[in-house]
C-alpha atoms as a PDB file:
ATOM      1  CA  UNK A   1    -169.083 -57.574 104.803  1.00  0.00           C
ATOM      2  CA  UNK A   2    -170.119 -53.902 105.492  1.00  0.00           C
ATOM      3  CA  UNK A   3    -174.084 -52.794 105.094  1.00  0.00           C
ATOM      4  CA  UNK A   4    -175.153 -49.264 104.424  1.00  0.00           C
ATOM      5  CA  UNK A   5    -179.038 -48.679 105.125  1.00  0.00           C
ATOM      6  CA  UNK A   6    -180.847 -45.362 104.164  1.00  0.00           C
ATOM      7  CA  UNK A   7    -182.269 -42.976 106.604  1.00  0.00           C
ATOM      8  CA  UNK A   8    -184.534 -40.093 105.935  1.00  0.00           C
ATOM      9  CA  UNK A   9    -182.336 -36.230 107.185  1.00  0.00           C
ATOM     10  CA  UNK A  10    -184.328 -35.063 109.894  1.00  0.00           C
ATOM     11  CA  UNK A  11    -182.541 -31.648 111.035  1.00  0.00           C
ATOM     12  CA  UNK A  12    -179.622 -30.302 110.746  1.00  0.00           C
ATOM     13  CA  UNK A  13    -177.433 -30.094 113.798  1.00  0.00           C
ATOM     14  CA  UNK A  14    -174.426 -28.322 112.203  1.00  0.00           C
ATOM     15  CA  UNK A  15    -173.406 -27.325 108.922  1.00  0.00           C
ATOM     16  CA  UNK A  16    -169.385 -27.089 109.116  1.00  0.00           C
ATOM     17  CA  UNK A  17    -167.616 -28.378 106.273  1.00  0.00           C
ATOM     18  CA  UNK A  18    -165.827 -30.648 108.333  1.00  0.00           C
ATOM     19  CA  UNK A  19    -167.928 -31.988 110.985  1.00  0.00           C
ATOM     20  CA  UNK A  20    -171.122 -31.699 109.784  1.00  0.00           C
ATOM     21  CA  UNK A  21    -173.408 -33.577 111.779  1.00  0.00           C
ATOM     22  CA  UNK A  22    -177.298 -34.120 111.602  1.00  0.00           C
ATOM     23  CA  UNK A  23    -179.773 -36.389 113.165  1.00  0.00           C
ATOM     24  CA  UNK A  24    -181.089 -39.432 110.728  1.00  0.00           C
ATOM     25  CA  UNK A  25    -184.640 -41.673 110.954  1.00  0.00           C
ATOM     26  CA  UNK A  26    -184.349 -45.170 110.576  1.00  0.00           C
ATOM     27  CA  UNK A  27    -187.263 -46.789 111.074  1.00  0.00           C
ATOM     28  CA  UNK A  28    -188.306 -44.998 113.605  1.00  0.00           C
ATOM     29  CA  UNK A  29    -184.973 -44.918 115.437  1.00  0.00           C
ATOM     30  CA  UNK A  30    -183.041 -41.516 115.040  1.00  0.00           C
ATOM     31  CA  UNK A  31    -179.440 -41.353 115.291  1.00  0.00           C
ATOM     32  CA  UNK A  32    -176.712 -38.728 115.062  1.00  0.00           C
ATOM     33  CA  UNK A  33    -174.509 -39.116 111.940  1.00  0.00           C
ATOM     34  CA  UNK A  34    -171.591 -37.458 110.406  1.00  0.00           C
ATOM     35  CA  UNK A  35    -172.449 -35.472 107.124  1.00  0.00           C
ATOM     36  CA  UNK A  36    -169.719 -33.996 105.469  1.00  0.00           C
ATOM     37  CA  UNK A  37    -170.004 -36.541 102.594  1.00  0.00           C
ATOM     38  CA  UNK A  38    -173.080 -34.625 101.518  1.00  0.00           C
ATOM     39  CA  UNK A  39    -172.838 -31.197 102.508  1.00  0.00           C
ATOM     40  CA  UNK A  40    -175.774 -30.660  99.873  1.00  0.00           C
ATOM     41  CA  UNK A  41    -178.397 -32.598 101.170  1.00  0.00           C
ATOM     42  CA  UNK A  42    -181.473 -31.451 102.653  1.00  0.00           C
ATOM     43  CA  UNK A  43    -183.970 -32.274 105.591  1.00  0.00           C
ATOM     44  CA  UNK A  44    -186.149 -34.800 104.184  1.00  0.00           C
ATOM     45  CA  UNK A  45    -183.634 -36.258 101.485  1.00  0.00           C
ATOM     46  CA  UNK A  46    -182.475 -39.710 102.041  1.00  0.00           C
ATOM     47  CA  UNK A  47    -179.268 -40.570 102.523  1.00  0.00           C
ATOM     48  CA  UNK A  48    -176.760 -43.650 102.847  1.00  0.00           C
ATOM     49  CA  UNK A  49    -175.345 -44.137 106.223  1.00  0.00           C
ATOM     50  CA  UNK A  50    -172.200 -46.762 106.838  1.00  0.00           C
ATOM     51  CA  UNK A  51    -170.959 -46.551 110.631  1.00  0.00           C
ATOM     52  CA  UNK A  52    -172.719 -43.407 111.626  1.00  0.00           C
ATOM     53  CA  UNK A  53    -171.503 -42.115 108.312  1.00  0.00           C
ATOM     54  CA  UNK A  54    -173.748 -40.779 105.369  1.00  0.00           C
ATOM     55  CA  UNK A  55    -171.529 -41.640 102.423  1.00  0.00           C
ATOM     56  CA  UNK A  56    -174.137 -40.378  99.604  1.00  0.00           C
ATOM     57  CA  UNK A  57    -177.652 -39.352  98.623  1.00  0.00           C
ATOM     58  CA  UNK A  58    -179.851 -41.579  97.241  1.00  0.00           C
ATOM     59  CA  UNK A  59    -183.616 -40.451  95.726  1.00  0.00           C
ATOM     60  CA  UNK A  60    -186.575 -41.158  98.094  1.00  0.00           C
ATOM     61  CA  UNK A  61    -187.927 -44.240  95.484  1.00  0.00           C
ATOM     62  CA  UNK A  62    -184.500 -46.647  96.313  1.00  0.00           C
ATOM     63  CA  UNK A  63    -184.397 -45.480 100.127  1.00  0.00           C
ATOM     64  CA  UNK A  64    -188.129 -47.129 100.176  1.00  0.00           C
ATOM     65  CA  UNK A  65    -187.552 -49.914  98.090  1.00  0.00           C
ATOM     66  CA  UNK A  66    -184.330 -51.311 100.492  1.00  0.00           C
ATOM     67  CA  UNK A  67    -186.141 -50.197 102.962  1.00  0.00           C
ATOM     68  CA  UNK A  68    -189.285 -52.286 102.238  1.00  0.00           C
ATOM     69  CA  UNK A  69    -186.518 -55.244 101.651  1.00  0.00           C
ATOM     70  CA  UNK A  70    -184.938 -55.440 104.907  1.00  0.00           C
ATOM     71  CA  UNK A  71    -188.349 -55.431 107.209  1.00  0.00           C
ATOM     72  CA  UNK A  72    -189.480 -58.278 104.349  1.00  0.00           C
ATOM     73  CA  UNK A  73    -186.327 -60.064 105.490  1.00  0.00           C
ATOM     74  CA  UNK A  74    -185.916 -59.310 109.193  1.00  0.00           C
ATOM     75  CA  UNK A  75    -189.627 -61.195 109.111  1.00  0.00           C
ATOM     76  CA  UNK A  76    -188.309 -64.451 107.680  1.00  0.00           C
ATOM     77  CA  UNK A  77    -187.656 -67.082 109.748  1.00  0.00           C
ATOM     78  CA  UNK A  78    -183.738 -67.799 110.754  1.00  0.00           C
ATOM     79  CA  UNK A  79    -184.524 -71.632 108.600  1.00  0.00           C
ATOM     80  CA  UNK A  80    -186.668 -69.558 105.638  1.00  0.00           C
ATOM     81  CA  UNK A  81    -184.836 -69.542 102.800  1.00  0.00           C
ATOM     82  CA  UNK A  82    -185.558 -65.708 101.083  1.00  0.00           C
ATOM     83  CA  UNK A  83    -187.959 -65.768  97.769  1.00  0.00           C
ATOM     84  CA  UNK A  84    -186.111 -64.053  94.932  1.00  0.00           C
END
């Protein structure tokens, strides 16, 4: 199974079409990733990121939402089943 998290764009590091690179938040954890998936995005836009990779955009509402969901669920205990 493959997971893709969202990150919030927090500079640009370079723009080239083909190895566009910038450096992404994740909860407080800021990584280098690959951008020339979405050459259109903009510092402060969210965006998906699969292995270092930011495959699309997606608006700031969802990007909070998942994000909410995974620190619910990285709380649970291993033996808690997860509430739907």
């Amino acid at each position: 199974m493959c997971l893709a998290i969202p990150g919030r764009v927090i500079r640009w590091l370079n723009r080239d079409a083909t190895f566009a690179r910038a450096e992404v938040e994740f909860d407080g954890v800021r990584r280098v990733c690959h951008m020339a998936c979405v050459p259109d995005v903009e510092t402060d836009d969210y965006v998906i990121v699969h292995a270092g990779v930011a495959i699309s955009r997606v608006n700031a509402a969802e990007a909070e939402r998942t994000l909410a969901d995974l620190s619910r669920l990285n709380g649970l205990d291993a033996d808690q089943e997860p509430s739907l």
